[in-house]
PDB file of N, CA and C in Angstrom:
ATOM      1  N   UNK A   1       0.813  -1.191   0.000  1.00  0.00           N
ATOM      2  CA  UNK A   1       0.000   0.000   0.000  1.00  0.00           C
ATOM      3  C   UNK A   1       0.866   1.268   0.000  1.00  0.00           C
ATOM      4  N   UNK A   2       2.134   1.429   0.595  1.00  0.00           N
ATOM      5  CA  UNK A   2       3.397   2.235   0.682  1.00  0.00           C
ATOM      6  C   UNK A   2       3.125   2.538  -0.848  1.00  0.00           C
ATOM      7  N   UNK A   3       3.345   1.872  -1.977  1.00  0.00           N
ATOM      8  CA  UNK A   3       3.764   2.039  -3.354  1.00  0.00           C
ATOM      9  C   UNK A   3       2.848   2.782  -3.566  1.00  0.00           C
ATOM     10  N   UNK A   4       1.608   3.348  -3.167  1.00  0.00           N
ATOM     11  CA  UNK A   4       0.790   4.444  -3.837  1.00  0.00           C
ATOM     12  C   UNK A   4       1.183   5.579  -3.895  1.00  0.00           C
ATOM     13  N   UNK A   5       2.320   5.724  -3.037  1.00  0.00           N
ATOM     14  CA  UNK A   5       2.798   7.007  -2.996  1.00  0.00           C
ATOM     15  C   UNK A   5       3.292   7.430  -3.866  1.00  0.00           C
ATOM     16  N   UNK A   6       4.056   6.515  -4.505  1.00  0.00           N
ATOM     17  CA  UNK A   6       4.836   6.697  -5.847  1.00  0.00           C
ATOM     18  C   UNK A   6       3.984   7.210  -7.177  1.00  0.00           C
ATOM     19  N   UNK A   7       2.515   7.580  -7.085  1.00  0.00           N
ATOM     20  CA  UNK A   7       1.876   8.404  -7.840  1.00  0.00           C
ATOM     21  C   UNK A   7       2.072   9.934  -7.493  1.00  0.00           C
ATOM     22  N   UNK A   8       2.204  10.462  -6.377  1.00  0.00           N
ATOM     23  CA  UNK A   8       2.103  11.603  -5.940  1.00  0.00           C
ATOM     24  C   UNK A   8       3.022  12.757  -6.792  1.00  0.00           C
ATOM     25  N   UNK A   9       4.539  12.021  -6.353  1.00  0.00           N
ATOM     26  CA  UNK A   9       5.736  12.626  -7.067  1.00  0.00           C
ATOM     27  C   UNK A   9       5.097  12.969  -9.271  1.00  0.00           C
ATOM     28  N   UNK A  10       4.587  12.029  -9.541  1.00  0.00           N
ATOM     29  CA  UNK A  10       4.047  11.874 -10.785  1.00  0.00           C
ATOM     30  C   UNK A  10       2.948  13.114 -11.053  1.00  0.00           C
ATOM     31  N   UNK A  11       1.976  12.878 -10.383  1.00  0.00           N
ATOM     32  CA  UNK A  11       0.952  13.843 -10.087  1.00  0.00           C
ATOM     33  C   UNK A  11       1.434  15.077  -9.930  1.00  0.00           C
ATOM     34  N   UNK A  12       2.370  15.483  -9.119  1.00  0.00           N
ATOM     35  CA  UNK A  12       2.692  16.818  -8.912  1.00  0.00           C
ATOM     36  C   UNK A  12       3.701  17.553 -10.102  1.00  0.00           C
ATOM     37  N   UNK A  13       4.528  16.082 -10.385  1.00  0.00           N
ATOM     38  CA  UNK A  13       5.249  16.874 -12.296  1.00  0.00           C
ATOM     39  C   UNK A  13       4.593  17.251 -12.920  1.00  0.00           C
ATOM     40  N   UNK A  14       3.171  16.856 -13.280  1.00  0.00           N
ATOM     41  CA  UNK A  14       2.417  17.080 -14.283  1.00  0.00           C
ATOM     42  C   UNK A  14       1.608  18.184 -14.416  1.00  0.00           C
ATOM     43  N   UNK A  15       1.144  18.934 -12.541  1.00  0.00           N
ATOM     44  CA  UNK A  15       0.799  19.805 -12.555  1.00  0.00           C
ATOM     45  C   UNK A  15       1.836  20.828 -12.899  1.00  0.00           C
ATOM     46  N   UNK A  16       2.838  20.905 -11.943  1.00  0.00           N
ATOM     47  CA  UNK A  16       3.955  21.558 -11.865  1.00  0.00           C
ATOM     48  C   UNK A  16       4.400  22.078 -13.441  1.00  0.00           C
ATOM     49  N   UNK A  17       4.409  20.607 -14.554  1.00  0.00           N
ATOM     50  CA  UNK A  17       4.933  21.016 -15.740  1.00  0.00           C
ATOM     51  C   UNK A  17       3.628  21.953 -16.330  1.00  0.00           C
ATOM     52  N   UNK A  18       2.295  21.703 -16.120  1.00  0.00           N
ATOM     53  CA  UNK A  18       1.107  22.726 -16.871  1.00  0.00           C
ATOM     54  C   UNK A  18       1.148  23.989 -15.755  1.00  0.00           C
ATOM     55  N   UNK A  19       1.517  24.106 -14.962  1.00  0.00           N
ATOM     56  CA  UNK A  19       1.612  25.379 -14.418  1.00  0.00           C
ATOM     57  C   UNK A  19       2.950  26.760 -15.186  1.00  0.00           C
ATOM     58  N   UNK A  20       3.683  25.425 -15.479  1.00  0.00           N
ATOM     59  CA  UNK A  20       4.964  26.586 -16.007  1.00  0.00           C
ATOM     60  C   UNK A  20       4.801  26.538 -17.026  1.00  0.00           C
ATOM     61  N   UNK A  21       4.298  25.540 -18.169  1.00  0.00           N
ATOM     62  CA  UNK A  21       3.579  26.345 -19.555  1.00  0.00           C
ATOM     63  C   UNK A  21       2.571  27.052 -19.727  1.00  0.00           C
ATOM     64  N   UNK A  22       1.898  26.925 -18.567  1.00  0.00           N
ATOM     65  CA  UNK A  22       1.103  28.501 -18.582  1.00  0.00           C
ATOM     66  C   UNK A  22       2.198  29.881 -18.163  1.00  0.00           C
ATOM     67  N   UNK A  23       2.448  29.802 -17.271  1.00  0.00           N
ATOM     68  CA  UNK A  23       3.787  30.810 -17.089  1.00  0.00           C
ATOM     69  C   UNK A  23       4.060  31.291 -18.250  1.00  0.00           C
ATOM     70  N   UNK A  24       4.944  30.364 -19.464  1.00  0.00           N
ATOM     71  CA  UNK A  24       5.641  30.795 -20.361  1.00  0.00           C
ATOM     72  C   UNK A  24       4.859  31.649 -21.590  1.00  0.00           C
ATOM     73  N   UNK A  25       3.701  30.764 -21.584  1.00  0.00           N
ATOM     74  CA  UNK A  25       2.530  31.389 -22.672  1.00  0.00           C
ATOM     75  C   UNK A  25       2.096  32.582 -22.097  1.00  0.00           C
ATOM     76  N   UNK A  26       1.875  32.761 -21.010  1.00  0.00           N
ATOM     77  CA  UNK A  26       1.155  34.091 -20.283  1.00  0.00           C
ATOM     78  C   UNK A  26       2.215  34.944 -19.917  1.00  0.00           C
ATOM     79  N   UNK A  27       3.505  34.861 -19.810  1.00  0.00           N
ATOM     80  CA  UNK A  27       4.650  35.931 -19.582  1.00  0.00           C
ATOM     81  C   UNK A  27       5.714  35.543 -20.059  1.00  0.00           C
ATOM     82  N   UNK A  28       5.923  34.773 -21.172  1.00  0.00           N
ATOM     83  CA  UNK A  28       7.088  34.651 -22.111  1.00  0.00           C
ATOM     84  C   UNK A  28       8.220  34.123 -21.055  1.00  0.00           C
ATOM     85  N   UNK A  29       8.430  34.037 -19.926  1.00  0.00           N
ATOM     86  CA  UNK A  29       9.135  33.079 -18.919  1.00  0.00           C
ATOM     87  C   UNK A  29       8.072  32.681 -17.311  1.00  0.00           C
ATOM     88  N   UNK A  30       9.022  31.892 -16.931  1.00  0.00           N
ATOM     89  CA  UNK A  30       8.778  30.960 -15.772  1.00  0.00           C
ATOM     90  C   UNK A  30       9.281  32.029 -14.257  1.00  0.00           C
ATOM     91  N   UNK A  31       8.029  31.822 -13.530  1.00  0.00           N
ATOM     92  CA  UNK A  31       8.074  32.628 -12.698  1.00  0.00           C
ATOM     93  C   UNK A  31       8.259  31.890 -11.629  1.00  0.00           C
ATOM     94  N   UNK A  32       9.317  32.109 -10.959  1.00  0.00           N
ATOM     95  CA  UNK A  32       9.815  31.665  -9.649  1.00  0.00           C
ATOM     96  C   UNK A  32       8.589  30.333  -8.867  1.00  0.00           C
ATOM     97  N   UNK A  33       8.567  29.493  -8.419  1.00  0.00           N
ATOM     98  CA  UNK A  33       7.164  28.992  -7.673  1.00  0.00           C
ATOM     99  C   UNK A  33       7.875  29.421  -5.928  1.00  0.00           C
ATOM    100  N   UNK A  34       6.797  29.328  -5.166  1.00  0.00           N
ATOM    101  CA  UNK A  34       7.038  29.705  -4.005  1.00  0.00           C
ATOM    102  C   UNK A  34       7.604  28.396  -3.178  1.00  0.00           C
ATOM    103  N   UNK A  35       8.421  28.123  -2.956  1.00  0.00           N
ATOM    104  CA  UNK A  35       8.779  26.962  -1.871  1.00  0.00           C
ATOM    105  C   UNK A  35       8.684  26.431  -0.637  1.00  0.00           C
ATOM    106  N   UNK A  36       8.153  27.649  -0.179  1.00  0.00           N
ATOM    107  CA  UNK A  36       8.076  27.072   1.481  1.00  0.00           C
ATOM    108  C   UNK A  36       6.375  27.043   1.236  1.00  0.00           C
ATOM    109  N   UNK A  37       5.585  27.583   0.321  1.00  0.00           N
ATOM    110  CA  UNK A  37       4.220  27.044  -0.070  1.00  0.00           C
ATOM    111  C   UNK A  37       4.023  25.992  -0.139  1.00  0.00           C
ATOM    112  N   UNK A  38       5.054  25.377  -1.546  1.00  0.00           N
ATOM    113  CA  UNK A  38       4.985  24.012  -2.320  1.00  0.00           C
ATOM    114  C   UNK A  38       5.128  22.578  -0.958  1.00  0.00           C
ATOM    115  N   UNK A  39       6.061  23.082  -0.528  1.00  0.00           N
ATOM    116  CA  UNK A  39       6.710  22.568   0.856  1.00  0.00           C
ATOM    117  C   UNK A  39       6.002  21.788   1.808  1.00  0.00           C
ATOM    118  N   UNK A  40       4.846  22.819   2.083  1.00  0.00           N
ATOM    119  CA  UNK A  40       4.297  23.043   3.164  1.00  0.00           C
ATOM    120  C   UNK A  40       2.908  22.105   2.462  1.00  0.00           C
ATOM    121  N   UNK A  41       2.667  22.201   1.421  1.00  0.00           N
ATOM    122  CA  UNK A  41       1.550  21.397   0.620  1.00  0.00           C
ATOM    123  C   UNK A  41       2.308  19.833   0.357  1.00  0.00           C
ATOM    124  N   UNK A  42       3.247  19.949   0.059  1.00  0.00           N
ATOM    125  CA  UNK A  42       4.021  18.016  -0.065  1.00  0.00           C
ATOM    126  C   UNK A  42       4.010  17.753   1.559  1.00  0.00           C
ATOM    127  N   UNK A  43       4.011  18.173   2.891  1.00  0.00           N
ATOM    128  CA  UNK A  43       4.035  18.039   4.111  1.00  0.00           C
ATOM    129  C   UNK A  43       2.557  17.581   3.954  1.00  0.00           C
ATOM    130  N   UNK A  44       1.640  18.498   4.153  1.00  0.00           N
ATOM    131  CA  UNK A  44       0.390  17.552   4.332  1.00  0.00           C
ATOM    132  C   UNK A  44      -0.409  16.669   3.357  1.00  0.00           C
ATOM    133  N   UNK A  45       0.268  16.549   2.869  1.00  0.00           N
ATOM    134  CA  UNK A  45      -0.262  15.118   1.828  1.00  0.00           C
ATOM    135  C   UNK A  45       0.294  14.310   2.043  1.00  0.00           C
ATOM    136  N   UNK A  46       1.667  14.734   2.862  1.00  0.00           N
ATOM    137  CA  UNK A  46       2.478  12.910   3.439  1.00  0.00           C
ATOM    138  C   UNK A  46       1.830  12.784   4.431  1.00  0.00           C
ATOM    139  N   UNK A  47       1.456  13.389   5.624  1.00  0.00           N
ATOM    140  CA  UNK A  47       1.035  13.362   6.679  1.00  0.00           C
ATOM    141  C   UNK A  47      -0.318  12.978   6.313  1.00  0.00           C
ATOM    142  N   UNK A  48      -1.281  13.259   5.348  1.00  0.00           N
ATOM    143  CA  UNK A  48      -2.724  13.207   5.417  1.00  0.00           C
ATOM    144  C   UNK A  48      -2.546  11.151   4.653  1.00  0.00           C
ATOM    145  N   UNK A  49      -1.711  11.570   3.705  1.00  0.00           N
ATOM    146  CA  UNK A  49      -1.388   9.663   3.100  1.00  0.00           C
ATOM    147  C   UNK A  49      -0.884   8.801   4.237  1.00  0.00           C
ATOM    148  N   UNK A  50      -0.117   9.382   5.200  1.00  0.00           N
ATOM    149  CA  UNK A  50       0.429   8.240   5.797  1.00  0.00           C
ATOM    150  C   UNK A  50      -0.565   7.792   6.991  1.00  0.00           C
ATOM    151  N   UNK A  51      -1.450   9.046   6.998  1.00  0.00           N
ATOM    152  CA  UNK A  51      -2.690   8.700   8.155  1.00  0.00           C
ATOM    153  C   UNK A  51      -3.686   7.710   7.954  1.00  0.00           C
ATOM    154  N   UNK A  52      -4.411   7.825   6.618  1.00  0.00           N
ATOM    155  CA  UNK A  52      -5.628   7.776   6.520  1.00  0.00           C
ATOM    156  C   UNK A  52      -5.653   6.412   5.186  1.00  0.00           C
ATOM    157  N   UNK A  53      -4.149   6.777   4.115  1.00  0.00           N
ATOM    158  CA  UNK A  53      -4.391   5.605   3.212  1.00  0.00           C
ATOM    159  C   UNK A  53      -3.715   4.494   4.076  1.00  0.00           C
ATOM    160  N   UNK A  54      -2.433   4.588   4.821  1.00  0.00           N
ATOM    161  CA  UNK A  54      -1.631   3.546   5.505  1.00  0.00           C
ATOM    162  C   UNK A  54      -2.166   3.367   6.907  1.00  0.00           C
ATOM    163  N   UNK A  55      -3.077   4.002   7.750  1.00  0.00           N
ATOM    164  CA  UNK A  55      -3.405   3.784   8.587  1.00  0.00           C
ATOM    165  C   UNK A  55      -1.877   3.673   9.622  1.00  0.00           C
ATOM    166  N   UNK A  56      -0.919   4.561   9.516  1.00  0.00           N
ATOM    167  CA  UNK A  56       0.242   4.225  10.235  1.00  0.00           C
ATOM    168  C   UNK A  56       0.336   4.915  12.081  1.00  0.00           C
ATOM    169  N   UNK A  57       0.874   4.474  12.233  1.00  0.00           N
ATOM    170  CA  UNK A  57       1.325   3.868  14.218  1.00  0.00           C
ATOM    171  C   UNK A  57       2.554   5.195  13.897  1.00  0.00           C
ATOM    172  N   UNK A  58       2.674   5.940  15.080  1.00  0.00           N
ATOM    173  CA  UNK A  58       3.736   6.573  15.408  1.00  0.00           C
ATOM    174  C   UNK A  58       5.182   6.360  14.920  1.00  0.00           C
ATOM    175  N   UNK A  59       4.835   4.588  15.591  1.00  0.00           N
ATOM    176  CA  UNK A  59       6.380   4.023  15.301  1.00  0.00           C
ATOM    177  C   UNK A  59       6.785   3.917  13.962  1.00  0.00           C
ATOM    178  N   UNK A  60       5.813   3.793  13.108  1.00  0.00           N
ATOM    179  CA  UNK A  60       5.961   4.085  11.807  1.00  0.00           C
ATOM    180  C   UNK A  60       6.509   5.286  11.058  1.00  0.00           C
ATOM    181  N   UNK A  61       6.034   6.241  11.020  1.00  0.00           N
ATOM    182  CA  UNK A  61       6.107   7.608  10.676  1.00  0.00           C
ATOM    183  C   UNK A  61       7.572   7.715  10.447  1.00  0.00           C
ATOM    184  N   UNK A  62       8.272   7.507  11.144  1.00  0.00           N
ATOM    185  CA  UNK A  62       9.964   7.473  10.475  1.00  0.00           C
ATOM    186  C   UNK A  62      10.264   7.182   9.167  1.00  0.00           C
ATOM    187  N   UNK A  63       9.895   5.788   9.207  1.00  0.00           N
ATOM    188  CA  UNK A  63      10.201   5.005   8.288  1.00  0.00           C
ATOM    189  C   UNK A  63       9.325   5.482   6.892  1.00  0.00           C
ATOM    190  N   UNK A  64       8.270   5.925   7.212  1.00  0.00           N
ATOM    191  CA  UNK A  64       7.188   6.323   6.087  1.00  0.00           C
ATOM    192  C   UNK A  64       7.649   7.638   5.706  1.00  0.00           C
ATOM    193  N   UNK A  65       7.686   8.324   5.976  1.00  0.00           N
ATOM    194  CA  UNK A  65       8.352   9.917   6.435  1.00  0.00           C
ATOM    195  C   UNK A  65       9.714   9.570   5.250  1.00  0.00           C
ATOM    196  N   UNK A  66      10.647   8.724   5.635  1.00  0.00           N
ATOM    197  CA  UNK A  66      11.671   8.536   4.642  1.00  0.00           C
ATOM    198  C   UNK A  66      11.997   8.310   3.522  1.00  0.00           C
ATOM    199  N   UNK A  67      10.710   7.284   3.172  1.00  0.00           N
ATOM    200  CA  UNK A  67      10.379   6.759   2.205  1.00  0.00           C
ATOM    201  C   UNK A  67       9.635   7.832   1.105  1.00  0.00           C
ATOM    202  N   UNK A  68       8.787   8.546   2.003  1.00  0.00           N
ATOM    203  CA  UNK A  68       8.414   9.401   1.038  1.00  0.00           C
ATOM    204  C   UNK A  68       8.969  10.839   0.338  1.00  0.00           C
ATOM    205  N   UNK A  69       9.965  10.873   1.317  1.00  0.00           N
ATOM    206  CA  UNK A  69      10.947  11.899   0.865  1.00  0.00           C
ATOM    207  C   UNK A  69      11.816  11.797   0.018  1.00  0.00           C
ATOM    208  N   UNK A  70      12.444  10.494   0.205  1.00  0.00           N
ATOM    209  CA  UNK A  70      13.448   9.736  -0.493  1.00  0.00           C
ATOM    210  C   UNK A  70      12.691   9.246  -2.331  1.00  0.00           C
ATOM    211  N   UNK A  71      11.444   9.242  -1.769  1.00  0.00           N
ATOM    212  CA  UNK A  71      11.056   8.615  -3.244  1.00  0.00           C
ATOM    213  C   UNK A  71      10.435   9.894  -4.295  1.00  0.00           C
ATOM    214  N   UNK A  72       9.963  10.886  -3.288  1.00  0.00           N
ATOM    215  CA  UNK A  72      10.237  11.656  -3.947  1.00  0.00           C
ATOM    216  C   UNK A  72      11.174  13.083  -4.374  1.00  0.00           C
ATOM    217  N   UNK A  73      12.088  12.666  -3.828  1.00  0.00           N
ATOM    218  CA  UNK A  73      13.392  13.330  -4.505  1.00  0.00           C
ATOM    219  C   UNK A  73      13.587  12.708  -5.886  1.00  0.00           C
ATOM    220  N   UNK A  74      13.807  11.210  -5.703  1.00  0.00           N
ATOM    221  CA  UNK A  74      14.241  10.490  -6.721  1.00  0.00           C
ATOM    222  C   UNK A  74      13.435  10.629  -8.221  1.00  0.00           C
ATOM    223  N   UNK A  75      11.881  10.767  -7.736  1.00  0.00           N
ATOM    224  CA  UNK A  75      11.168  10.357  -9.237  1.00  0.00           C
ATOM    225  C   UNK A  75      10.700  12.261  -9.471  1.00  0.00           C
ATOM    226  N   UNK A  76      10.573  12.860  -8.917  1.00  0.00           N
ATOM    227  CA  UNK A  76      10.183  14.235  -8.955  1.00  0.00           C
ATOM    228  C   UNK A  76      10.563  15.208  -9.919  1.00  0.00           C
ATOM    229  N   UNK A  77      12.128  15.108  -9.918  1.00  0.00           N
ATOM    230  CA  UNK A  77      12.798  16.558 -10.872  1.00  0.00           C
ATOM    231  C   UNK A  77      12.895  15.733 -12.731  1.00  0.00           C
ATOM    232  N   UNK A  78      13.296  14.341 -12.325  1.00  0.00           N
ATOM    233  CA  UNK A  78      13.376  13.773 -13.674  1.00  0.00           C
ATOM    234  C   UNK A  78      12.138  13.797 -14.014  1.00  0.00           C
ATOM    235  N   UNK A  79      10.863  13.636 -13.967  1.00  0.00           N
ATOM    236  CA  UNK A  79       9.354  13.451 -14.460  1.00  0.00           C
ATOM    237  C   UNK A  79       9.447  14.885 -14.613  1.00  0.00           C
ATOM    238  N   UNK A  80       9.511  16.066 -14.029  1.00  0.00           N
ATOM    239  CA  UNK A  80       9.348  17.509 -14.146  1.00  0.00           C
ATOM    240  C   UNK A  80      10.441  17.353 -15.384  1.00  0.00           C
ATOM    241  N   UNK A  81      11.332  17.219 -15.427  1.00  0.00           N
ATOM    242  CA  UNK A  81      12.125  17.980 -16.589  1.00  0.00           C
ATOM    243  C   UNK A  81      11.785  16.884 -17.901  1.00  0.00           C
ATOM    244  N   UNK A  82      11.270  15.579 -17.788  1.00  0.00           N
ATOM    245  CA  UNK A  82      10.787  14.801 -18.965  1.00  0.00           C
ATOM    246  C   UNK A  82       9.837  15.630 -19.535  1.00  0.00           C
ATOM    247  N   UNK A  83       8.500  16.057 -18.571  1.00  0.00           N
ATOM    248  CA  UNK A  83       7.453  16.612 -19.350  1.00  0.00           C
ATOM    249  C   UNK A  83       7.780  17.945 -19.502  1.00  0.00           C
ATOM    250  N   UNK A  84       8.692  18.605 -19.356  1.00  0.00           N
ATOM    251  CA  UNK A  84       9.221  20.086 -19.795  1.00  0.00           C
ATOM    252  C   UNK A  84      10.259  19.880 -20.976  1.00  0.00           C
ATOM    253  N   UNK A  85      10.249  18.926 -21.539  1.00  0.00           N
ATOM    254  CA  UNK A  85      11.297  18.533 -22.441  1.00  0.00           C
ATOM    255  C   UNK A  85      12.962  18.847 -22.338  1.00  0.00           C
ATOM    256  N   UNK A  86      13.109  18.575 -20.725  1.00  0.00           N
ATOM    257  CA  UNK A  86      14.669  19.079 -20.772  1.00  0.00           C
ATOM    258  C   UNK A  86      14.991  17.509 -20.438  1.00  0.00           C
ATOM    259  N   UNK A  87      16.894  17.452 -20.473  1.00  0.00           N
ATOM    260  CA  UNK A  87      17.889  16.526 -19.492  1.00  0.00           C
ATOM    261  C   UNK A  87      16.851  15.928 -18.411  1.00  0.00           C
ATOM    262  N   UNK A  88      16.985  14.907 -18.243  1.00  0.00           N
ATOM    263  CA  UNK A  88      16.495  14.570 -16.861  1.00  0.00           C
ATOM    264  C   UNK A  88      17.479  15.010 -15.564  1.00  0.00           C
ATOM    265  N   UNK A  89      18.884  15.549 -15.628  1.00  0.00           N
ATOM    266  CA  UNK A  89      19.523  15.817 -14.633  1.00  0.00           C
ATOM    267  C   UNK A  89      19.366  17.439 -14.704  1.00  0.00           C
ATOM    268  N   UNK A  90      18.534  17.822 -15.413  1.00  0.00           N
ATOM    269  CA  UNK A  90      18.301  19.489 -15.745  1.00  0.00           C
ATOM    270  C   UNK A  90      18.074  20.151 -14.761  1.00  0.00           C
ATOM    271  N   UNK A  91      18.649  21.550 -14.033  1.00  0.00           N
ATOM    272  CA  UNK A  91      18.950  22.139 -12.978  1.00  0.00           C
ATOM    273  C   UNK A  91      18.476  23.517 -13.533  1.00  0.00           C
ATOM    274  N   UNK A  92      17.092  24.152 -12.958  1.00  0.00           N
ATOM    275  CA  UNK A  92      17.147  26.048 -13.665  1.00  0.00           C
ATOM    276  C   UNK A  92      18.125  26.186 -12.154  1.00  0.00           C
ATOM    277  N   UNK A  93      18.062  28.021 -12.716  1.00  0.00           N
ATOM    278  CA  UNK A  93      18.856  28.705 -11.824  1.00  0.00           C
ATOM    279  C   UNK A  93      17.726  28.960 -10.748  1.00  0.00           C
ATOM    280  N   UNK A  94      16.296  28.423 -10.368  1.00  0.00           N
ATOM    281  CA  UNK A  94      16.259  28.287  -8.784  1.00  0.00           C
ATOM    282  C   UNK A  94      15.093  27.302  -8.909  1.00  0.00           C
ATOM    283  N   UNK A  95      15.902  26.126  -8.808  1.00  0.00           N
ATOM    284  CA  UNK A  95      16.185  24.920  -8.680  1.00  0.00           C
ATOM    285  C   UNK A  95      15.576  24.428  -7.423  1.00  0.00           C
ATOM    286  N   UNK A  96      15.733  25.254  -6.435  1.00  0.00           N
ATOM    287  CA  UNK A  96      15.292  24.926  -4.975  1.00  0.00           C
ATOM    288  C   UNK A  96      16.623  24.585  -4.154  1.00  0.00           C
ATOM    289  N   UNK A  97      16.259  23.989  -3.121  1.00  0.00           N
ATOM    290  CA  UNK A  97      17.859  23.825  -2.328  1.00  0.00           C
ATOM    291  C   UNK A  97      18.726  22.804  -2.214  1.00  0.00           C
ATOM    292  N   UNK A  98      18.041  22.289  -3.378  1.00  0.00           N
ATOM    293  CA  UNK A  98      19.154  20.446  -3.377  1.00  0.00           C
ATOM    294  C   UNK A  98      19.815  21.362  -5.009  1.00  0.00           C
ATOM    295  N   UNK A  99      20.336  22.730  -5.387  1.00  0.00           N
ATOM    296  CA  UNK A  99      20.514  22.966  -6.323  1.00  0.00           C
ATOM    297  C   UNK A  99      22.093  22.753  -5.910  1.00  0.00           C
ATOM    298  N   UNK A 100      23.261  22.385  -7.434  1.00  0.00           N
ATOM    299  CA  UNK A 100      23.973  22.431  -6.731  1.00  0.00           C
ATOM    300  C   UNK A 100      24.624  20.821  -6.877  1.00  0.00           C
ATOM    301  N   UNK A 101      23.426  20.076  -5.894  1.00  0.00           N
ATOM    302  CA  UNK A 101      24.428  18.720  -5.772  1.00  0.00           C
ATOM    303  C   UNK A 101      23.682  17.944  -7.181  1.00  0.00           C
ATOM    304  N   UNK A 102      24.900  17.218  -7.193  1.00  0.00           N
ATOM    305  CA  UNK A 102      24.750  16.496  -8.786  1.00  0.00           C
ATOM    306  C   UNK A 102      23.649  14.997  -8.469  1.00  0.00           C
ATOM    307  N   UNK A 103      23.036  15.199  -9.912  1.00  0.00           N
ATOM    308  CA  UNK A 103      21.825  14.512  -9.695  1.00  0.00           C
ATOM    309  C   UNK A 103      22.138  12.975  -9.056  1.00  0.00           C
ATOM    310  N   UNK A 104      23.161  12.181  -9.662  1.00  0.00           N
ATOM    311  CA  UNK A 104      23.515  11.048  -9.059  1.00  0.00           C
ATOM    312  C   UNK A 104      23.980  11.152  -7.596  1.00  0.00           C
ATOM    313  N   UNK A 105      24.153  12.049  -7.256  1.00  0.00           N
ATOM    314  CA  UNK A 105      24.333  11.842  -5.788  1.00  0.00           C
ATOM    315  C   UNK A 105      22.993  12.025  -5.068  1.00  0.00           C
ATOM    316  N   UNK A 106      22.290  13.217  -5.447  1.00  0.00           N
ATOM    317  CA  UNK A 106      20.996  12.624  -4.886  1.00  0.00           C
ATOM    318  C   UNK A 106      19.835  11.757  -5.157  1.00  0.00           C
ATOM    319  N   UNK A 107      20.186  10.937  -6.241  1.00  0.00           N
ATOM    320  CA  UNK A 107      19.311   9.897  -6.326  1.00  0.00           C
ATOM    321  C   UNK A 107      20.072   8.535  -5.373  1.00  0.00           C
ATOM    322  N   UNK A 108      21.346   8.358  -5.275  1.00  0.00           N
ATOM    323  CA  UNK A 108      21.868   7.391  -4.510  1.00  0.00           C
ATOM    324  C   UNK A 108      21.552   8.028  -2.987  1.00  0.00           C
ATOM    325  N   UNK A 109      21.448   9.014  -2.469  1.00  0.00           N
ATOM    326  CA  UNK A 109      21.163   8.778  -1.414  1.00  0.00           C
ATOM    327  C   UNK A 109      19.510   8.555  -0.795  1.00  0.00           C
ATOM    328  N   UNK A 110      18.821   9.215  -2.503  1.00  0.00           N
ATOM    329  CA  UNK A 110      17.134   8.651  -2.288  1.00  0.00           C
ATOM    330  C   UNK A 110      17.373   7.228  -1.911  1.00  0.00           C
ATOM    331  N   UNK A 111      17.987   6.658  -2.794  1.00  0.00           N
ATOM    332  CA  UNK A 111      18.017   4.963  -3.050  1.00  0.00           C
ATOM    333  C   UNK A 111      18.259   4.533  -1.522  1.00  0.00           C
ATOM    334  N   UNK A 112      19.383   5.269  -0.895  1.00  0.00           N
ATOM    335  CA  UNK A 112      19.522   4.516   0.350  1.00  0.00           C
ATOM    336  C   UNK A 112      18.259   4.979   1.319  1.00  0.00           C
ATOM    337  N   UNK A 113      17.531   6.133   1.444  1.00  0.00           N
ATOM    338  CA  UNK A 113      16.169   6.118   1.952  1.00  0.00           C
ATOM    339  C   UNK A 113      15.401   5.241   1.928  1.00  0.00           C
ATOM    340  N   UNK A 114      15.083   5.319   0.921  1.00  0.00           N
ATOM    341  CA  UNK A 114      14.064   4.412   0.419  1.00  0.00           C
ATOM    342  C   UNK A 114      14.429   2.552   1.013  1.00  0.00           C
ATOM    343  N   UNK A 115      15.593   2.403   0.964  1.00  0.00           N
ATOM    344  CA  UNK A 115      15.800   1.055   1.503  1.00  0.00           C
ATOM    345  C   UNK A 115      15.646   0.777   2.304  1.00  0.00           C
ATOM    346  N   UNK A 116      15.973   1.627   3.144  1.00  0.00           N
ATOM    347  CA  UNK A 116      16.216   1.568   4.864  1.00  0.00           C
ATOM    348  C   UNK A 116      14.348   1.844   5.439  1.00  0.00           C
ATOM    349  N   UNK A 117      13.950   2.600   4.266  1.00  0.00           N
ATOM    350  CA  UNK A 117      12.582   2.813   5.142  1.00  0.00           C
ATOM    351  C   UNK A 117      11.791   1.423   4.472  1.00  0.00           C
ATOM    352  N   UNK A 118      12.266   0.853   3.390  1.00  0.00           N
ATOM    353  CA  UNK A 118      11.309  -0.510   3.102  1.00  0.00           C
ATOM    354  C   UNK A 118      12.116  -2.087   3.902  1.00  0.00           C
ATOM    355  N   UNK A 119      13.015  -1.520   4.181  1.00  0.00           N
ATOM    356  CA  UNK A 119      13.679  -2.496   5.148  1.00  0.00           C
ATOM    357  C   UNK A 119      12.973  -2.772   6.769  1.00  0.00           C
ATOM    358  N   UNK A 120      12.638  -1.570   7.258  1.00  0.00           N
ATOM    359  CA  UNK A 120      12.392  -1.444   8.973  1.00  0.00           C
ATOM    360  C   UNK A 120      10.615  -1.236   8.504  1.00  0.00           C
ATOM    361  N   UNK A 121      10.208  -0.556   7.516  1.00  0.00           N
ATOM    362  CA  UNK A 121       8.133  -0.486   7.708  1.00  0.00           C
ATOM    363  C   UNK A 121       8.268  -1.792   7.293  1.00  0.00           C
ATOM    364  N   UNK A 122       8.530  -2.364   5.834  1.00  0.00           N
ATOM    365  CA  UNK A 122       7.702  -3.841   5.079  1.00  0.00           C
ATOM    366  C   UNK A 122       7.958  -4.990   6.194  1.00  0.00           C
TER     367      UNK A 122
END
């Protein structure tokens, strides 16, 4: 049931990518998105998923919490820059705050998230 999450990251490229082609059509560039907004909206959708679809225990929440961070780091910027037609390791200049480190390093350390949290929840 964990694996549903792995739509979310998907779901949110797709908006994310029709939000910034409206941007571009309506002001000829891409306008900053707000981050501690976006942030604050991926927070309660983990918290509202890990409540209500996983039915999860305190003791859980770590492990779920990791997993969903970790998984979506990993599938998030590549699905955003597929449906924007860039690189999948494609970086704008505000990028957010994982800008900077190179994409293989933060997908290997998603990878080790993600293990460790399907290692200690499954």
């Amino acid at each position: 049931m964990i694996f549903l999450w792995l739509f979310y990251p998907l779901i949110e490229a797709v908006i994310q990518a029709l939000i910034f082609a409206k941007q571009l059509h309506k002001y000829g560039q891409y306008v900053r998105p707000d981050y501690f907004q976006l942030n604050m909206i991926r927070g309660i959708v983990a918290i509202t998923f890990a409540s209500l679809v996983l039915d999860a225990t305190p003791q859980d929440g770590f492990f779920i919490l990791l997993f969903q961070v970790g998984s979506f780091w990993l599938l998030f910027d590549p699905l955003l820059n597929k449906f924007m037609g860039r690189p999948l390791d494609y970086e704008g200049k505000d990028s957010g705050w994982t800008k900077g480190i190179p994409y293989w390093l933060q997908a290997l350390i998603s990878l080790m998230m993600i293990t460790i949290a399907l290692y200690f929840y499954l």
